[in-house]
C-alpha atoms as a PDB file:
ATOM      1  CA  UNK A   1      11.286  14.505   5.400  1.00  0.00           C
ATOM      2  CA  UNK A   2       9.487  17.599   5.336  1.00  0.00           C
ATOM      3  CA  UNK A   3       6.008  17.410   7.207  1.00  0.00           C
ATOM      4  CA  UNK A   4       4.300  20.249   4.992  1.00  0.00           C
ATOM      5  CA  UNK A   5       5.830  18.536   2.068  1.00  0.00           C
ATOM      6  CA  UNK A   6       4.105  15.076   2.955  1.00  0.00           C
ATOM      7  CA  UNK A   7       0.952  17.400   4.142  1.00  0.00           C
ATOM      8  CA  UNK A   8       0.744  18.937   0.596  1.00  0.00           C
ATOM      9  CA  UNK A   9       1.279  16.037  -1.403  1.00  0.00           C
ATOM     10  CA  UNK A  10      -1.151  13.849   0.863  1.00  0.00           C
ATOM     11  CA  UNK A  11      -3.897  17.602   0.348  1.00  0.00           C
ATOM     12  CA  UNK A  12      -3.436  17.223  -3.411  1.00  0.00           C
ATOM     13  CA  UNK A  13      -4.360  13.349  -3.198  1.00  0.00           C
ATOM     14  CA  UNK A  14      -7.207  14.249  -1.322  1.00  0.00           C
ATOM     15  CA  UNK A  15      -8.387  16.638  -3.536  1.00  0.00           C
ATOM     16  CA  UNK A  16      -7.780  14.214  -6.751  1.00  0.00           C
ATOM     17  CA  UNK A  17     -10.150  11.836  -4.558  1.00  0.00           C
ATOM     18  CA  UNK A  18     -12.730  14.091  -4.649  1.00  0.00           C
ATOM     19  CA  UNK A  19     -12.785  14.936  -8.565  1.00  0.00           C
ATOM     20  CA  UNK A  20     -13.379  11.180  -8.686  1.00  0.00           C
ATOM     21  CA  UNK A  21     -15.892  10.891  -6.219  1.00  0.00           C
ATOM     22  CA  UNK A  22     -18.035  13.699  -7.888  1.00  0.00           C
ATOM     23  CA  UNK A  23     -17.749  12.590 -11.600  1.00  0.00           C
ATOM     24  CA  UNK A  24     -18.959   9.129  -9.814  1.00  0.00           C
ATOM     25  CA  UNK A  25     -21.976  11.036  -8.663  1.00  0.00           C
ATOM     26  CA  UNK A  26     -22.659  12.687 -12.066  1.00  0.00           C
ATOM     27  CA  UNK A  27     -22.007   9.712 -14.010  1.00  0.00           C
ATOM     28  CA  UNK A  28     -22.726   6.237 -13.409  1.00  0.00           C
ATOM     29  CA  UNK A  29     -19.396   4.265 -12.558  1.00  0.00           C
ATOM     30  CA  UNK A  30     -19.459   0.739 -14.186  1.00  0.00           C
ATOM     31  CA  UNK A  31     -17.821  -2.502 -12.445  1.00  0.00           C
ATOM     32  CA  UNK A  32     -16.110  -2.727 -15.927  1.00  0.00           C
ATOM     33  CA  UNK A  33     -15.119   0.464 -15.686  1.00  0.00           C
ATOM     34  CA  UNK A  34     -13.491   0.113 -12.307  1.00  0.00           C
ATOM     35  CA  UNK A  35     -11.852  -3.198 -13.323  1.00  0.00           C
ATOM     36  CA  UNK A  36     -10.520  -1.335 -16.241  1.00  0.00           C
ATOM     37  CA  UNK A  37      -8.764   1.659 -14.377  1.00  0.00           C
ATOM     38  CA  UNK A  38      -7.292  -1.065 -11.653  1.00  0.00           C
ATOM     39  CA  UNK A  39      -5.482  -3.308 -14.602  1.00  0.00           C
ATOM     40  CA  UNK A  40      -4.173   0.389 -16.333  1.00  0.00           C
ATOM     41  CA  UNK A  41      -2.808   1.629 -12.680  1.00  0.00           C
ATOM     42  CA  UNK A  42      -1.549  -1.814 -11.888  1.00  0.00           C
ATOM     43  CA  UNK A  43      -0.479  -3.424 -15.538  1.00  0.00           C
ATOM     44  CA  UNK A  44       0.839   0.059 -16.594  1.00  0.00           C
ATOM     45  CA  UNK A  45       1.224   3.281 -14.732  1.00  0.00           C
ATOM     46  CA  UNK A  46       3.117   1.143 -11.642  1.00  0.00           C
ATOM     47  CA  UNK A  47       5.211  -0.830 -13.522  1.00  0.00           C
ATOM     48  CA  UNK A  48       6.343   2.113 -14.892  1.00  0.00           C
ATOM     49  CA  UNK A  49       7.253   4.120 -11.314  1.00  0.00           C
ATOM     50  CA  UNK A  50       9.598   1.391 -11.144  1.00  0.00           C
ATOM     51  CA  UNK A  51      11.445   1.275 -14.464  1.00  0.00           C
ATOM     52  CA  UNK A  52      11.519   5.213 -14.125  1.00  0.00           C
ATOM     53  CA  UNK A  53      12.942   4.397 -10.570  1.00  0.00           C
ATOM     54  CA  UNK A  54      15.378   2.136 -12.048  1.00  0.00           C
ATOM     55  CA  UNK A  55      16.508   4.428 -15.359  1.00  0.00           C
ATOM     56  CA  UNK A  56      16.802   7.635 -13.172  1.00  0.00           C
ATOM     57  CA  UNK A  57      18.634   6.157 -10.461  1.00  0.00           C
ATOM     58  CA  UNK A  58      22.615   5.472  -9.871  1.00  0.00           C
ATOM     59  CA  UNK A  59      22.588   2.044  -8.697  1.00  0.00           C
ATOM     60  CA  UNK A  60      25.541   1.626  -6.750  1.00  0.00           C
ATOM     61  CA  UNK A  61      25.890  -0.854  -3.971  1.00  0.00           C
ATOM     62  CA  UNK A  62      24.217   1.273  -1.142  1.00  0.00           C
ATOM     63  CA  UNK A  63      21.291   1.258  -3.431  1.00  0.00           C
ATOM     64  CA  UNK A  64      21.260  -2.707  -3.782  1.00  0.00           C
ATOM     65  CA  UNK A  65      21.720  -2.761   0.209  1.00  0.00           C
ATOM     66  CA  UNK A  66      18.649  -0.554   0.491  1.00  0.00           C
ATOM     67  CA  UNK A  67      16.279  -2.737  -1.613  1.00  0.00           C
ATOM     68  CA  UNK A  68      17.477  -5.516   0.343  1.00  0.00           C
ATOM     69  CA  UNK A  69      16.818  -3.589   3.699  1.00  0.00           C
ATOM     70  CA  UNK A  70      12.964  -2.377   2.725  1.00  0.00           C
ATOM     71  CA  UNK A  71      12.343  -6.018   1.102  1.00  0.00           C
ATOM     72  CA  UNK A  72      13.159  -7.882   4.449  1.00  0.00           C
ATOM     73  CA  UNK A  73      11.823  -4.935   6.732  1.00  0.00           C
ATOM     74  CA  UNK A  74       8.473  -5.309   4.553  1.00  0.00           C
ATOM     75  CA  UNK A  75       8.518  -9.434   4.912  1.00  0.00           C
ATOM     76  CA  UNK A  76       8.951  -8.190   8.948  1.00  0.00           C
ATOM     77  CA  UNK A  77       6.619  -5.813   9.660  1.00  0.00           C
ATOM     78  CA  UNK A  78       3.925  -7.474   7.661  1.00  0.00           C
ATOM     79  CA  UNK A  79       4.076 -10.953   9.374  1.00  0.00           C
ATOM     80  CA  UNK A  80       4.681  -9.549  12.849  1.00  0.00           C
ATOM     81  CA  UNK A  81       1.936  -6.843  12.508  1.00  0.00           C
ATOM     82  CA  UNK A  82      -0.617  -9.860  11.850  1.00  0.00           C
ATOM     83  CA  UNK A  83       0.337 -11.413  14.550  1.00  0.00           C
ATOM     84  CA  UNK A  84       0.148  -8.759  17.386  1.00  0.00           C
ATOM     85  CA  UNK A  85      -3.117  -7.879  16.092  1.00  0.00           C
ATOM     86  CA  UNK A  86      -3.855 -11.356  16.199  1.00  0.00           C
ATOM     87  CA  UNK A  87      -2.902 -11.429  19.919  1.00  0.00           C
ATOM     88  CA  UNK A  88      -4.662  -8.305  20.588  1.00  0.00           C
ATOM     89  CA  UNK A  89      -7.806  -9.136  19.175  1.00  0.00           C
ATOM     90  CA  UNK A  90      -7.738 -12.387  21.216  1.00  0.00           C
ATOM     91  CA  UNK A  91      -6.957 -10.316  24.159  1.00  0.00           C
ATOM     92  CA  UNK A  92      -9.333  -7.870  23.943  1.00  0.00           C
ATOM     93  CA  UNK A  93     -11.979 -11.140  23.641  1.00  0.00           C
ATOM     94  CA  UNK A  94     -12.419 -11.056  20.051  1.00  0.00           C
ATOM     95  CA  UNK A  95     -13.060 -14.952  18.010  1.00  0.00           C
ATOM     96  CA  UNK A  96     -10.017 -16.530  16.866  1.00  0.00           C
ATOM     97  CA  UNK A  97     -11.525 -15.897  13.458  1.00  0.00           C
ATOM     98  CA  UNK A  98     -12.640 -12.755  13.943  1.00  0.00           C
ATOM     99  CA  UNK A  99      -9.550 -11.319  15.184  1.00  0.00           C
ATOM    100  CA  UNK A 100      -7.376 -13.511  12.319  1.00  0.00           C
ATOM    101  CA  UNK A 101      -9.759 -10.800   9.698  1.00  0.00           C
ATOM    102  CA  UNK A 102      -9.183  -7.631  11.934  1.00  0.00           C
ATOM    103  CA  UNK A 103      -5.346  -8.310  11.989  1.00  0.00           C
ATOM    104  CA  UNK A 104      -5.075  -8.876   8.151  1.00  0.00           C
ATOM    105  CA  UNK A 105      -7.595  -5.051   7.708  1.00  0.00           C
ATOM    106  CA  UNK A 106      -5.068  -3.678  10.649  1.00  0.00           C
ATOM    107  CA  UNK A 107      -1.687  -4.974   9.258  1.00  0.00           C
ATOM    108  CA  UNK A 108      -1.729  -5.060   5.427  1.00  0.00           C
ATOM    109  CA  UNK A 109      -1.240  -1.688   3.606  1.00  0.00           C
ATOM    110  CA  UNK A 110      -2.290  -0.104   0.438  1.00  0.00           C
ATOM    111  CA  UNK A 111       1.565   0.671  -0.588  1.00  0.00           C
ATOM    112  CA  UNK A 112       0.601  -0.540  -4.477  1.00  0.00           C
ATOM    113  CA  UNK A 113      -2.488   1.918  -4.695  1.00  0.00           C
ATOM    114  CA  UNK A 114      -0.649   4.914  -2.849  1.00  0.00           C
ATOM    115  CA  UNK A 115       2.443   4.518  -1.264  1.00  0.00           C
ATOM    116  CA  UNK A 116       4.265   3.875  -4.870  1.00  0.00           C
ATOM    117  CA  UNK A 117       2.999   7.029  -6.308  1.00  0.00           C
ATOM    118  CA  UNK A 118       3.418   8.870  -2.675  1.00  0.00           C
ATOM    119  CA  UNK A 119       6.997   7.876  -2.286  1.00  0.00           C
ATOM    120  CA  UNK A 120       7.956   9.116  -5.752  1.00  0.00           C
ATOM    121  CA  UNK A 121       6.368  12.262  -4.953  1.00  0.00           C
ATOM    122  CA  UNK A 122       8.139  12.841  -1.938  1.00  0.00           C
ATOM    123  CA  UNK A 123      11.622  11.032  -2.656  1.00  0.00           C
ATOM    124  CA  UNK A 124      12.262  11.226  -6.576  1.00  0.00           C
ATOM    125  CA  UNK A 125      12.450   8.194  -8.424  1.00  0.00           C
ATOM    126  CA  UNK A 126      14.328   6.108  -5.797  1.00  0.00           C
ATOM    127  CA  UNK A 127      11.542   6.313  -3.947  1.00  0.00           C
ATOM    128  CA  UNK A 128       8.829   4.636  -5.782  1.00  0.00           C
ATOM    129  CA  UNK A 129      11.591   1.965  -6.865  1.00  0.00           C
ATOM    130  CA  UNK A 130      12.099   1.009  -3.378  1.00  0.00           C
ATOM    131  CA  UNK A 131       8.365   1.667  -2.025  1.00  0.00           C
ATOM    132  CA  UNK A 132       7.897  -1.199  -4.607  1.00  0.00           C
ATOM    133  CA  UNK A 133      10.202  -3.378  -3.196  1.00  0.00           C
ATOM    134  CA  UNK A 134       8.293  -3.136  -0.080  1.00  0.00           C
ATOM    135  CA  UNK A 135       5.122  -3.884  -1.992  1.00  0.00           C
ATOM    136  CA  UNK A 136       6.716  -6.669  -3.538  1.00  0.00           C
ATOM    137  CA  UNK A 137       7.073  -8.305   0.249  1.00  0.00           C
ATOM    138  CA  UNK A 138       3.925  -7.412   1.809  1.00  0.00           C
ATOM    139  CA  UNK A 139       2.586  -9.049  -1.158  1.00  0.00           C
ATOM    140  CA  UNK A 140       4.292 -12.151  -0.377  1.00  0.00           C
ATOM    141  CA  UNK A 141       3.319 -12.381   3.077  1.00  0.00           C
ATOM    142  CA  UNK A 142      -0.653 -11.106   1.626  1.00  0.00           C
ATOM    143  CA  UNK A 143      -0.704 -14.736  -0.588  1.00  0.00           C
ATOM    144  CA  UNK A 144       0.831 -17.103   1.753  1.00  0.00           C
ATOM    145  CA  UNK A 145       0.008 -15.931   5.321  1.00  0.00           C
ATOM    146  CA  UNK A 146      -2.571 -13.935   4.446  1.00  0.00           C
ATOM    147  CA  UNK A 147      -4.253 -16.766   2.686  1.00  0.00           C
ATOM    148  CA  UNK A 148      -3.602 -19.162   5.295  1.00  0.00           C
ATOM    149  CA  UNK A 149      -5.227 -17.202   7.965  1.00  0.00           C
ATOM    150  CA  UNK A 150      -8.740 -16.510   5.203  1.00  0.00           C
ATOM    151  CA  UNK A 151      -9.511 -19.720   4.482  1.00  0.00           C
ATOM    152  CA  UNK A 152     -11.752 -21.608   6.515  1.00  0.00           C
ATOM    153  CA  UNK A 153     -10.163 -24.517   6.154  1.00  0.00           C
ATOM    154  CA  UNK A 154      -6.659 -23.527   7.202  1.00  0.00           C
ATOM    155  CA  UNK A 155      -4.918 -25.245   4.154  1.00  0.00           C
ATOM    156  CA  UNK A 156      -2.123 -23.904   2.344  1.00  0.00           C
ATOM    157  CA  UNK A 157      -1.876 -24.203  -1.557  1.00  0.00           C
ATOM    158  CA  UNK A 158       1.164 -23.677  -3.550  1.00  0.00           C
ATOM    159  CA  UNK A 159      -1.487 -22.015  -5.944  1.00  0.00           C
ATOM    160  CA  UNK A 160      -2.106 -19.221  -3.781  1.00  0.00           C
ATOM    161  CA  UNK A 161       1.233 -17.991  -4.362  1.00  0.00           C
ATOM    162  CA  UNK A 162       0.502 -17.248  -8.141  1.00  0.00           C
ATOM    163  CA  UNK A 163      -0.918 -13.811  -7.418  1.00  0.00           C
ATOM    164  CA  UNK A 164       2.453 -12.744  -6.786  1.00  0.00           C
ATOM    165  CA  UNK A 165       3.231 -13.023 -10.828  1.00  0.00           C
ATOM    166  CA  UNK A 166       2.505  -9.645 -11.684  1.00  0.00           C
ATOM    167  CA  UNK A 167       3.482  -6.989 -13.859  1.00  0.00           C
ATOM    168  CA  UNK A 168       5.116  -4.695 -10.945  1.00  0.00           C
ATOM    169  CA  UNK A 169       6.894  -7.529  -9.947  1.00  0.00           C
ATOM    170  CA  UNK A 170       8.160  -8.315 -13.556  1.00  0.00           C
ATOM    171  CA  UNK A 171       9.025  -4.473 -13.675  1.00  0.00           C
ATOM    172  CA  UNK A 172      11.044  -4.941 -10.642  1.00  0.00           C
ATOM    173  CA  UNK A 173      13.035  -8.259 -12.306  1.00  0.00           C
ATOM    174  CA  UNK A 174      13.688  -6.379 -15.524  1.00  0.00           C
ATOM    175  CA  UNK A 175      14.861  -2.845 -14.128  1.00  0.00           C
ATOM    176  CA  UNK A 176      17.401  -5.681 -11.825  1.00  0.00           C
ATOM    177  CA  UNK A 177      18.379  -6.916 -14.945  1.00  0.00           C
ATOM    178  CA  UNK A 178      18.752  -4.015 -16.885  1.00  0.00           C
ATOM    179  CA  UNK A 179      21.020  -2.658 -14.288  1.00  0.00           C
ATOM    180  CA  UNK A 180      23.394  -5.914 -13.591  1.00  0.00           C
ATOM    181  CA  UNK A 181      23.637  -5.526 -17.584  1.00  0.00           C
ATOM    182  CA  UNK A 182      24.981  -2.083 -17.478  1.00  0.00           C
ATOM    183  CA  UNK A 183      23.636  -1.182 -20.553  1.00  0.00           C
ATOM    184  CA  UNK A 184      21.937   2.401 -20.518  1.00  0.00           C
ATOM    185  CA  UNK A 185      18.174   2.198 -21.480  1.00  0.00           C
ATOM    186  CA  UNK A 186      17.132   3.768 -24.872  1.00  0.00           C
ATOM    187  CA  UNK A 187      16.280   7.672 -24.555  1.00  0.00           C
ATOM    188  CA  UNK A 188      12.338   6.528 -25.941  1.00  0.00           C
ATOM    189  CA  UNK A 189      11.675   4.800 -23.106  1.00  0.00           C
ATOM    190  CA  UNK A 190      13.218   6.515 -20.042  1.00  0.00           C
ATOM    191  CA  UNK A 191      10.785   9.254 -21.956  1.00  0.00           C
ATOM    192  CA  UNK A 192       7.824   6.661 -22.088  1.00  0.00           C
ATOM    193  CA  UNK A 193       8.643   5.629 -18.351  1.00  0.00           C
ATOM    194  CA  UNK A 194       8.813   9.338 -17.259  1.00  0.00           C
ATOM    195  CA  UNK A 195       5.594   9.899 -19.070  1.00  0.00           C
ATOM    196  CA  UNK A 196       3.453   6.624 -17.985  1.00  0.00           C
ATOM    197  CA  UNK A 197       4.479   6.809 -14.294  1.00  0.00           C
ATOM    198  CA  UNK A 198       3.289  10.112 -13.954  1.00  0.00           C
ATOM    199  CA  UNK A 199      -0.299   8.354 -14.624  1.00  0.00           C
ATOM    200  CA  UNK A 200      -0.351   6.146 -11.144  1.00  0.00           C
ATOM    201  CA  UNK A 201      -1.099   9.209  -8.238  1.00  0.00           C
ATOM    202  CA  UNK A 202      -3.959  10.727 -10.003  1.00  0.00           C
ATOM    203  CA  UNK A 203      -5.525   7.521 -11.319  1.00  0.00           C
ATOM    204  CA  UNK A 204      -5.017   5.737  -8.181  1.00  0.00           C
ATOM    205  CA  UNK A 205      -7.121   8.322  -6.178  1.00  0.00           C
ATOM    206  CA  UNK A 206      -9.542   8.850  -9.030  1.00  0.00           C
ATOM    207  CA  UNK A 207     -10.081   4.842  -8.700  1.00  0.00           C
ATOM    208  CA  UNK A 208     -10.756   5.879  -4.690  1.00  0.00           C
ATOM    209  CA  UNK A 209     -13.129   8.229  -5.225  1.00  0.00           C
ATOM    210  CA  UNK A 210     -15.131   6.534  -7.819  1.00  0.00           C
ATOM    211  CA  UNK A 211     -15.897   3.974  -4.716  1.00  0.00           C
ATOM    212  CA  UNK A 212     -17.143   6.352  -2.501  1.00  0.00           C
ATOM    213  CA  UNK A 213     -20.710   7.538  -3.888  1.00  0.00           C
ATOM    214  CA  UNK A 214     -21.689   3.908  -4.045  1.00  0.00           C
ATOM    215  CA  UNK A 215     -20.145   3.186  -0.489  1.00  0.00           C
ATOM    216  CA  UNK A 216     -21.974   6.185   1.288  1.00  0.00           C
ATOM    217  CA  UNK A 217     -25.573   5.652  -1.134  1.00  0.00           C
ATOM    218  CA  UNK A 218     -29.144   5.843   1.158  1.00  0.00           C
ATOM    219  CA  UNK A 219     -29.780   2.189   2.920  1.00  0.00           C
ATOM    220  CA  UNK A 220     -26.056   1.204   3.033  1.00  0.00           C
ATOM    221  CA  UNK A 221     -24.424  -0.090   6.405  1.00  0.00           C
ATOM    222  CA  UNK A 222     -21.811   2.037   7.145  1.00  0.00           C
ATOM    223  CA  UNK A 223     -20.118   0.825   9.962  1.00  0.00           C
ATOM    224  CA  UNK A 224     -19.941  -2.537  11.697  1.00  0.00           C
ATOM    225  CA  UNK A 225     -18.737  -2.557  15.628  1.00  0.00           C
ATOM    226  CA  UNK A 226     -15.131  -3.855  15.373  1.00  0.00           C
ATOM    227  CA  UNK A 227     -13.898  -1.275  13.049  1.00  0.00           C
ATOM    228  CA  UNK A 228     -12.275   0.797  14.942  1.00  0.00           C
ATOM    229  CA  UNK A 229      -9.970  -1.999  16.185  1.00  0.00           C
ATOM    230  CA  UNK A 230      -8.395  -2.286  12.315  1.00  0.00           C
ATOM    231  CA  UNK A 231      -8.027   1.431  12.118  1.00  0.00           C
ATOM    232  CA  UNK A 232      -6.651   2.370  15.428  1.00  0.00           C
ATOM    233  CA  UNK A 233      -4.146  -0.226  14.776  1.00  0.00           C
ATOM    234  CA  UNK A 234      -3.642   0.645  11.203  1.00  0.00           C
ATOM    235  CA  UNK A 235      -2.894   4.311  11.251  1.00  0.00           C
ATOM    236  CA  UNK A 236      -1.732   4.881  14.534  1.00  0.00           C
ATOM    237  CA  UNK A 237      -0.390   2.182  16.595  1.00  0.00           C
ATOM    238  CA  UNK A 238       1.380   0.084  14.357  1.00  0.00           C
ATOM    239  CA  UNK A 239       3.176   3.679  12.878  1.00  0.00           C
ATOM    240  CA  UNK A 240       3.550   4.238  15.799  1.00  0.00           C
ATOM    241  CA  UNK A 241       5.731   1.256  16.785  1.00  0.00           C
ATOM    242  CA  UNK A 242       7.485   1.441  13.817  1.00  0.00           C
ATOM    243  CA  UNK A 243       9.110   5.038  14.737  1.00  0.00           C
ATOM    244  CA  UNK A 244       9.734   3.459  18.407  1.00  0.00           C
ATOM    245  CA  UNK A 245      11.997   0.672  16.714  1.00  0.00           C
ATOM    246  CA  UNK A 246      12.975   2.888  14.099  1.00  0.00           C
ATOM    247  CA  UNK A 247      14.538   5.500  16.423  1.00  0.00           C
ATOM    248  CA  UNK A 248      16.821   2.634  18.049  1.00  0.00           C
ATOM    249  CA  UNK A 249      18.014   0.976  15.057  1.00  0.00           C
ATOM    250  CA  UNK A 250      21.613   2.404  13.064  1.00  0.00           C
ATOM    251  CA  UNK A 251      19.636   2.960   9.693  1.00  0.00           C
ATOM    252  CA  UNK A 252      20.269   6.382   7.945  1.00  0.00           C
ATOM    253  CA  UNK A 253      17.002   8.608   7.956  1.00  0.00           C
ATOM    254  CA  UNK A 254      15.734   8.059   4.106  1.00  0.00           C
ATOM    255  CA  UNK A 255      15.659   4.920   5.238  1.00  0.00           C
ATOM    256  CA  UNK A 256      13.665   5.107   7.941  1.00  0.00           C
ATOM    257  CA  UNK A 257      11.604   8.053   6.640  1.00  0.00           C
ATOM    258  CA  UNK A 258      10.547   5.645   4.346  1.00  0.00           C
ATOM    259  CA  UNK A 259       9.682   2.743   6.240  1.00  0.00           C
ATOM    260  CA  UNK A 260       7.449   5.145   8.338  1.00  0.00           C
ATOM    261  CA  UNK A 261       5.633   6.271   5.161  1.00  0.00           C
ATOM    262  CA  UNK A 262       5.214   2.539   4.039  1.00  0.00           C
ATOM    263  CA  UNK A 263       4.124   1.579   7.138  1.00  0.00           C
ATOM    264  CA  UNK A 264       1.020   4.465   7.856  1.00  0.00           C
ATOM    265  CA  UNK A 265      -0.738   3.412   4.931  1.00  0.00           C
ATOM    266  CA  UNK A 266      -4.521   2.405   4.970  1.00  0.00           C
ATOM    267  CA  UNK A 267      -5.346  -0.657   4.614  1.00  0.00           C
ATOM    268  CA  UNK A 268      -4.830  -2.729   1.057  1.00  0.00           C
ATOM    269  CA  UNK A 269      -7.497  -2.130  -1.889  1.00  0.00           C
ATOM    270  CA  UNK A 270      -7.550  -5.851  -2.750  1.00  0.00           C
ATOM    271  CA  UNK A 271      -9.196  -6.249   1.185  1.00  0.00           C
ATOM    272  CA  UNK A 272     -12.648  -6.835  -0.092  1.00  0.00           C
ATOM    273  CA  UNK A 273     -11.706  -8.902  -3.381  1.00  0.00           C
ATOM    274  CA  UNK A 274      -9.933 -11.553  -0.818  1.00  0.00           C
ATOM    275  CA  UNK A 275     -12.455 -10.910   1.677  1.00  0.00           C
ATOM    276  CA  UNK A 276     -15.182 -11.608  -0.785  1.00  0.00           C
ATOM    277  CA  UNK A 277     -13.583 -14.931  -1.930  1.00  0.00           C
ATOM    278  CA  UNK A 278     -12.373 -16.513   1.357  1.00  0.00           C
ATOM    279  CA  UNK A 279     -14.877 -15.100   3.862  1.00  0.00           C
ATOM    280  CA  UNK A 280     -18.401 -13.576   4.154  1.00  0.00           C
ATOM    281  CA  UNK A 281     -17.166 -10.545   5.379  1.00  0.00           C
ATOM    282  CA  UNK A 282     -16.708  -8.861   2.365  1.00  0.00           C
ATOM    283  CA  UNK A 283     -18.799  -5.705   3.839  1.00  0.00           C
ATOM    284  CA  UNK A 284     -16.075  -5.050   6.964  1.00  0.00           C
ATOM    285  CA  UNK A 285     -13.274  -5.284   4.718  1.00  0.00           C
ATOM    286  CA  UNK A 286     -15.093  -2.376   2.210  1.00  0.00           C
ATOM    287  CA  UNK A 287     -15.758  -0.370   5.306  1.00  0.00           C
ATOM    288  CA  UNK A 288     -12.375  -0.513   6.694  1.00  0.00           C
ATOM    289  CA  UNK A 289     -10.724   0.596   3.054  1.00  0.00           C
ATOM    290  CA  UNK A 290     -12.614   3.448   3.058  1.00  0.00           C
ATOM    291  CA  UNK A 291     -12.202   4.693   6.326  1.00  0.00           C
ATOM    292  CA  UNK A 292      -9.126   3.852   6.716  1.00  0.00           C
ATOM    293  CA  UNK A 293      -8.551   5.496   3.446  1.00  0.00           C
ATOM    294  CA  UNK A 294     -10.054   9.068   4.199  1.00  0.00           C
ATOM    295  CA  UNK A 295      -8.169   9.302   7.509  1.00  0.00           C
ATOM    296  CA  UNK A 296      -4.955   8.576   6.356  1.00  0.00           C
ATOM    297  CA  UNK A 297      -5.256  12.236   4.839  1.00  0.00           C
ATOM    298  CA  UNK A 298      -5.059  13.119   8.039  1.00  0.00           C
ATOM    299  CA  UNK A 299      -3.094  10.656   9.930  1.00  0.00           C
ATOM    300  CA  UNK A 300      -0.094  10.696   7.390  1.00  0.00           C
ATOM    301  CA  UNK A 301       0.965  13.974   8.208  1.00  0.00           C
ATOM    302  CA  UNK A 302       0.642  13.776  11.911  1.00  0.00           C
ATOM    303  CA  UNK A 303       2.838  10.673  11.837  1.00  0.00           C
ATOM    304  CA  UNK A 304       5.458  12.269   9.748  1.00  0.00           C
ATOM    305  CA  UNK A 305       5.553  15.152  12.391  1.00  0.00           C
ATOM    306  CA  UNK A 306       5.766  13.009  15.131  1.00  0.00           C
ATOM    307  CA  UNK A 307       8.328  10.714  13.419  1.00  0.00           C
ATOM    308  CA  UNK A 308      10.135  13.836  13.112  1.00  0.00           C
ATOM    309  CA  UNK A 309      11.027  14.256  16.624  1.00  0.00           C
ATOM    310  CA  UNK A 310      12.307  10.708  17.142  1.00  0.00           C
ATOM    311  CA  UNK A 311      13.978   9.918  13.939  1.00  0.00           C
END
């Protein structure tokens, strides 16, 4: 994995972020509209990394081993990062309830919203199939743990478990199907897939910036005194970890190249949705997407170069 590679397609992002945040300035940014550009980039353009994924990609056994690999690794990471920063938190002499939000901001990752798009930048096709397989587990672990740990009343419901019906996860199930079939997919649609997944990057970051005017407007808190707890955690320490392990473990490097890539993302969009429903801290969970956000553009690259002398 070459660093300026994942420098230059993390600069390009960046840049994409800030076409959205100035049209947001010059033009007024509706909730609808928001809501609108989420359910195209997750009900579309995703769905569609995947099936490309699936239609441009041999799959031979190593490949089934390798979604296997990233969907358990994913289940993993995602459960044991909450609860180190759980045990941090409590260490450091944070609430048990406090520290149960910080470890959720400081564990979960936005791997729909970026990683997908950023994996099939960097790896090809493969790569956004399997960086939604990962996705695919962290969401499991979002709507059952996750949930768990959110609600007040520390009761599980089957219910909760719904969200994980979804059209990338349907897009996963089919492209499996398609390819235990054997049948080759029409020439249309490995065109329309080509075509629609090329849609996610750019409208995922547009969808970032349009967020930021708004976040940053006169009279707004900005920053709330735990937050650097979620971030240091986020982008440095748990990546950081992950290379440690990483570097001991007999997987071959794309493997592990991606797991550190899936596991330095910023913390998950849907933060302040879940936030919002199961807590009144619906501000700190904002706060820590966007900052956690804008310094991944920075912290991405450094962890790929020091991944890069371990791995």
């Amino acid at each position: 994995m070459d660093a300026a590679t994942v420098t230059l397609a993390i600069a390009t992002m960046g840049i994409i972020i800030l076409f959205g945040a100035f049209v947001a300035i010059r033009v007024p940014i509706t909730k609808e509209a928001k809501n609108l550009l989420m359910a195209i980039i997750i009900n579309l353009a995703v769905p569609f990394i995947i099936l490309n994924g699936v239609f441009n990609t041999e799959i031979s056994d190593e490949v089934f081993q390798q979604v296997f690999i990233i969907f358990g690794a994913s289940i993993v990471f995602n459960s044991v990062a909450t609860v180190i920063g759980i045990i941090i938190g409590r260490l450091i002499g944070f609430q048990l309830s406090m520290a149960k939000k910080l470890s959720l901001l400081a564990a979960i990752g936005n791997t729909g919203f970026i990683a997908i798009p950023l994996c099939a930048t960097l790896f090809g096709p493969i790569g956004g199939l399997l960086a939604a397989v990962f996705d695919a587990g962290l969401d499991f672990v979002l709507f059952s743990l996750g949930i768990y740990l959110l609600q007040s009343d520390q009761r599980f419901n089957i219910k909760q478990l719904k969200a994980l019906l979804n059209m990338p996860l349907l897009a996963i199930t089919i492209g499996l199907l398609y390819v235990i079939s054997g049948l080759e997919a029409p020439a249309f649609m490995q065109q329309l897939a080509s075509m629609l997944s090329g849609l996610a990057a750019p409208l995922a970051m547009l969808y970032i910036g349009f967020l930021l005017p708004p976040f940053f407007k006169k009279g707004q808190t900005l920053y709330y005194r735990e937050l650097w707890f979620p971030i240091l955690l986020k982008l440095i320490i748990f990546p950081a970890l992950t290379i440690f392990i990483l570097s001991m473990m007999p997987l071959n490097t794309f493997l592990k190249q991606m797991l550190v890539i899936l596991t330095a993302m910023p913390t998950f969009m849907l933060a302040s949705v879940l936030f919002s429903r199961y807590t009144n801290d619906e501000d700190k969970a904002v706060m820590t997407t966007v900052y956690s956000t804008i310094l991944s553009l920075v912290t991405i690259p450094l962890v790929t170069v020091f991944a890069g002398f371990f791995l």
